[in-house]
Protein backbone atom coordinates (compact mmCIF):
# COMPACT_ATOMS: atom_id res chain seq x y z
CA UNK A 1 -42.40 2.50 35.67
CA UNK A 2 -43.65 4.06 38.63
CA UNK A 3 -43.15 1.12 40.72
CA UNK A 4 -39.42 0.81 39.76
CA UNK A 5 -38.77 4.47 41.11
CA UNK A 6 -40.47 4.11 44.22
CA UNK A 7 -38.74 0.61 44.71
CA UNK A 8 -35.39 2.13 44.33
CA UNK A 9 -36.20 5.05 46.37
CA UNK A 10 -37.15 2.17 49.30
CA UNK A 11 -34.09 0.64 48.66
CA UNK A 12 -31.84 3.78 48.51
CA UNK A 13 -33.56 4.74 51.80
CA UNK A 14 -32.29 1.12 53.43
CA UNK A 15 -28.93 1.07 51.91
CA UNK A 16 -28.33 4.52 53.38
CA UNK A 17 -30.32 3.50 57.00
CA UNK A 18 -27.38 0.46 57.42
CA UNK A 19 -24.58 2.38 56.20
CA UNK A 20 -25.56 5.46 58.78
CA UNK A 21 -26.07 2.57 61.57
CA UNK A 22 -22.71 1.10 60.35
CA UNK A 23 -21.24 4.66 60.70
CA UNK A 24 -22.68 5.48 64.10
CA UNK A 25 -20.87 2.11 65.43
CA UNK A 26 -16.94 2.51 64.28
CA UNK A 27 -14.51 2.04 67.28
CA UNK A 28 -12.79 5.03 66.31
CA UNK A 29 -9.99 5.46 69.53
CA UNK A 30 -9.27 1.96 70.65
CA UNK A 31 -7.40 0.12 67.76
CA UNK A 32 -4.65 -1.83 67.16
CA UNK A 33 -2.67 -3.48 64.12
CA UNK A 34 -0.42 -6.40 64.83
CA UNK A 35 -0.71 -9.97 66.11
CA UNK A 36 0.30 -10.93 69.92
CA UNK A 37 2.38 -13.37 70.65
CA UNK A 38 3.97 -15.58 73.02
CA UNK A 39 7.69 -15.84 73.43
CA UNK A 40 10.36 -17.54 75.79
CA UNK A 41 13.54 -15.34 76.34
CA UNK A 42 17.15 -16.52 77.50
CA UNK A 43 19.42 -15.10 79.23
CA UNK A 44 23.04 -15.54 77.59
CA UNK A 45 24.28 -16.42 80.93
CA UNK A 46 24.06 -16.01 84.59
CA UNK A 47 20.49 -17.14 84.98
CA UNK A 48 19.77 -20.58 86.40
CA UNK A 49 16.03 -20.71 84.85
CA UNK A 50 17.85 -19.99 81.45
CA UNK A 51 20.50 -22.95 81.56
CA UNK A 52 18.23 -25.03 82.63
CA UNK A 53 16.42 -24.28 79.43
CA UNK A 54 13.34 -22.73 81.13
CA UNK A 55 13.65 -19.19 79.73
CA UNK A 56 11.26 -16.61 80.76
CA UNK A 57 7.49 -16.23 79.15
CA UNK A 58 7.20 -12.98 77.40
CA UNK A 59 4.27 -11.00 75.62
CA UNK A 60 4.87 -9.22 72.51
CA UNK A 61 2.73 -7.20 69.86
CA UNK A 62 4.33 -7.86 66.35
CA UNK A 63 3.56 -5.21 63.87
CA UNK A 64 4.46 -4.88 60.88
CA UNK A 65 5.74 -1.69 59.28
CA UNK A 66 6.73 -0.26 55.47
CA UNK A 67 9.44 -2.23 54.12
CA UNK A 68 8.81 -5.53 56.02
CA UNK A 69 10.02 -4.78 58.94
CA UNK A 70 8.31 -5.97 61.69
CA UNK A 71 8.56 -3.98 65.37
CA UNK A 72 8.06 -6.44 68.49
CA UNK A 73 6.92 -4.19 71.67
CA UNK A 74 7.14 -6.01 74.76
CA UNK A 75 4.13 -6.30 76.95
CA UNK A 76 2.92 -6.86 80.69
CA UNK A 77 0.68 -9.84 81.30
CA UNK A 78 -2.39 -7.54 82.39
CA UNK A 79 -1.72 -5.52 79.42
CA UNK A 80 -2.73 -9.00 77.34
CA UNK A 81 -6.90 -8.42 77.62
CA UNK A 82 -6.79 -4.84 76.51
CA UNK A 83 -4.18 -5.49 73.73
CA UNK A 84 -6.73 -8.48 72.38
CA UNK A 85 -9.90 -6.06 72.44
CA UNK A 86 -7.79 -3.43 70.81
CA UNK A 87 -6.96 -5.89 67.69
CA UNK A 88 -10.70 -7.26 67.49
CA UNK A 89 -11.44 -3.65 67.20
CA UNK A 90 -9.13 -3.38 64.72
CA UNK A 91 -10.47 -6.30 62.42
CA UNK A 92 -14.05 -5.46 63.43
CA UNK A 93 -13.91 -1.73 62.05
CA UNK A 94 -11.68 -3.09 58.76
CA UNK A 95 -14.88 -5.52 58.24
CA UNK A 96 -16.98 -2.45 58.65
CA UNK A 97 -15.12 -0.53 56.50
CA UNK A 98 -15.35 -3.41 53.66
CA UNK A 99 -19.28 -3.31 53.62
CA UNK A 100 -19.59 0.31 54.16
CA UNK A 101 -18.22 0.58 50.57
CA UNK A 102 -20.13 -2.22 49.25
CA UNK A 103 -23.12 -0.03 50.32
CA UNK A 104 -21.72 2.82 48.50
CA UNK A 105 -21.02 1.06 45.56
CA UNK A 106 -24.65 -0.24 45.64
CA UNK A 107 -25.60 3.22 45.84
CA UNK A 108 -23.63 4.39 42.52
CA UNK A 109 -25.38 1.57 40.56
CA UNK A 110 -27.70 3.18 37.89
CA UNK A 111 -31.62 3.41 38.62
CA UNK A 112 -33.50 0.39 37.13
């Protein structure tokens, strides 16, 4: 019976080392919820690029808020590689989050 404590103890121990060195890695500031995206805007009239059917190429961050609406914020082109790191931080600490509380709920299992 011994050897079942001191096992758990060892595992305890490592299930609390990766969730601390989870922890200690969180992009906490630099986030960002939404999807970018690519548009073409037209002018209604008095642009030749728009009756040509050109349009204009256009950045936007779609996000979506309570009640389904989703909020478009226009962006400027060297805005686009901080706005993409933002969102992988985003889905990088919600993956982080997801197997910090696996680790916790390891932790709540009974001792063997």
């Amino acid at each position: 019976m011994g050897d079942h404590v001191s096992l758990y103890t060892v595992k305890h121990k490592e299930v609390m080392r990766r969730r601390s060195k989870l922890a200690a890695n969180l992009p906490t500031a630099e986030l960002l919820r939404g999807s970018l995206l690519q548009r073409t805007i037209h002018h209604k009239s008095g642009c030749p690029k728009c009756e040509r059917g050109e349009g204009h190429p256009a950045l936007v961050l779609a996000v979506s808020e309570p009640g389904g609406k989703v909020r478009h914020i226009s962006l400027r082109p060297e805005q686009k590689p901080m706005v993409e790191g933002w969102i992988e931080n985003y889905h990088r600490l919600k993956s982080q989050i997801e197997e910090v509380c696996q680790l916790n709920q390891s932790l709540l299992r009974p001792e063997p």
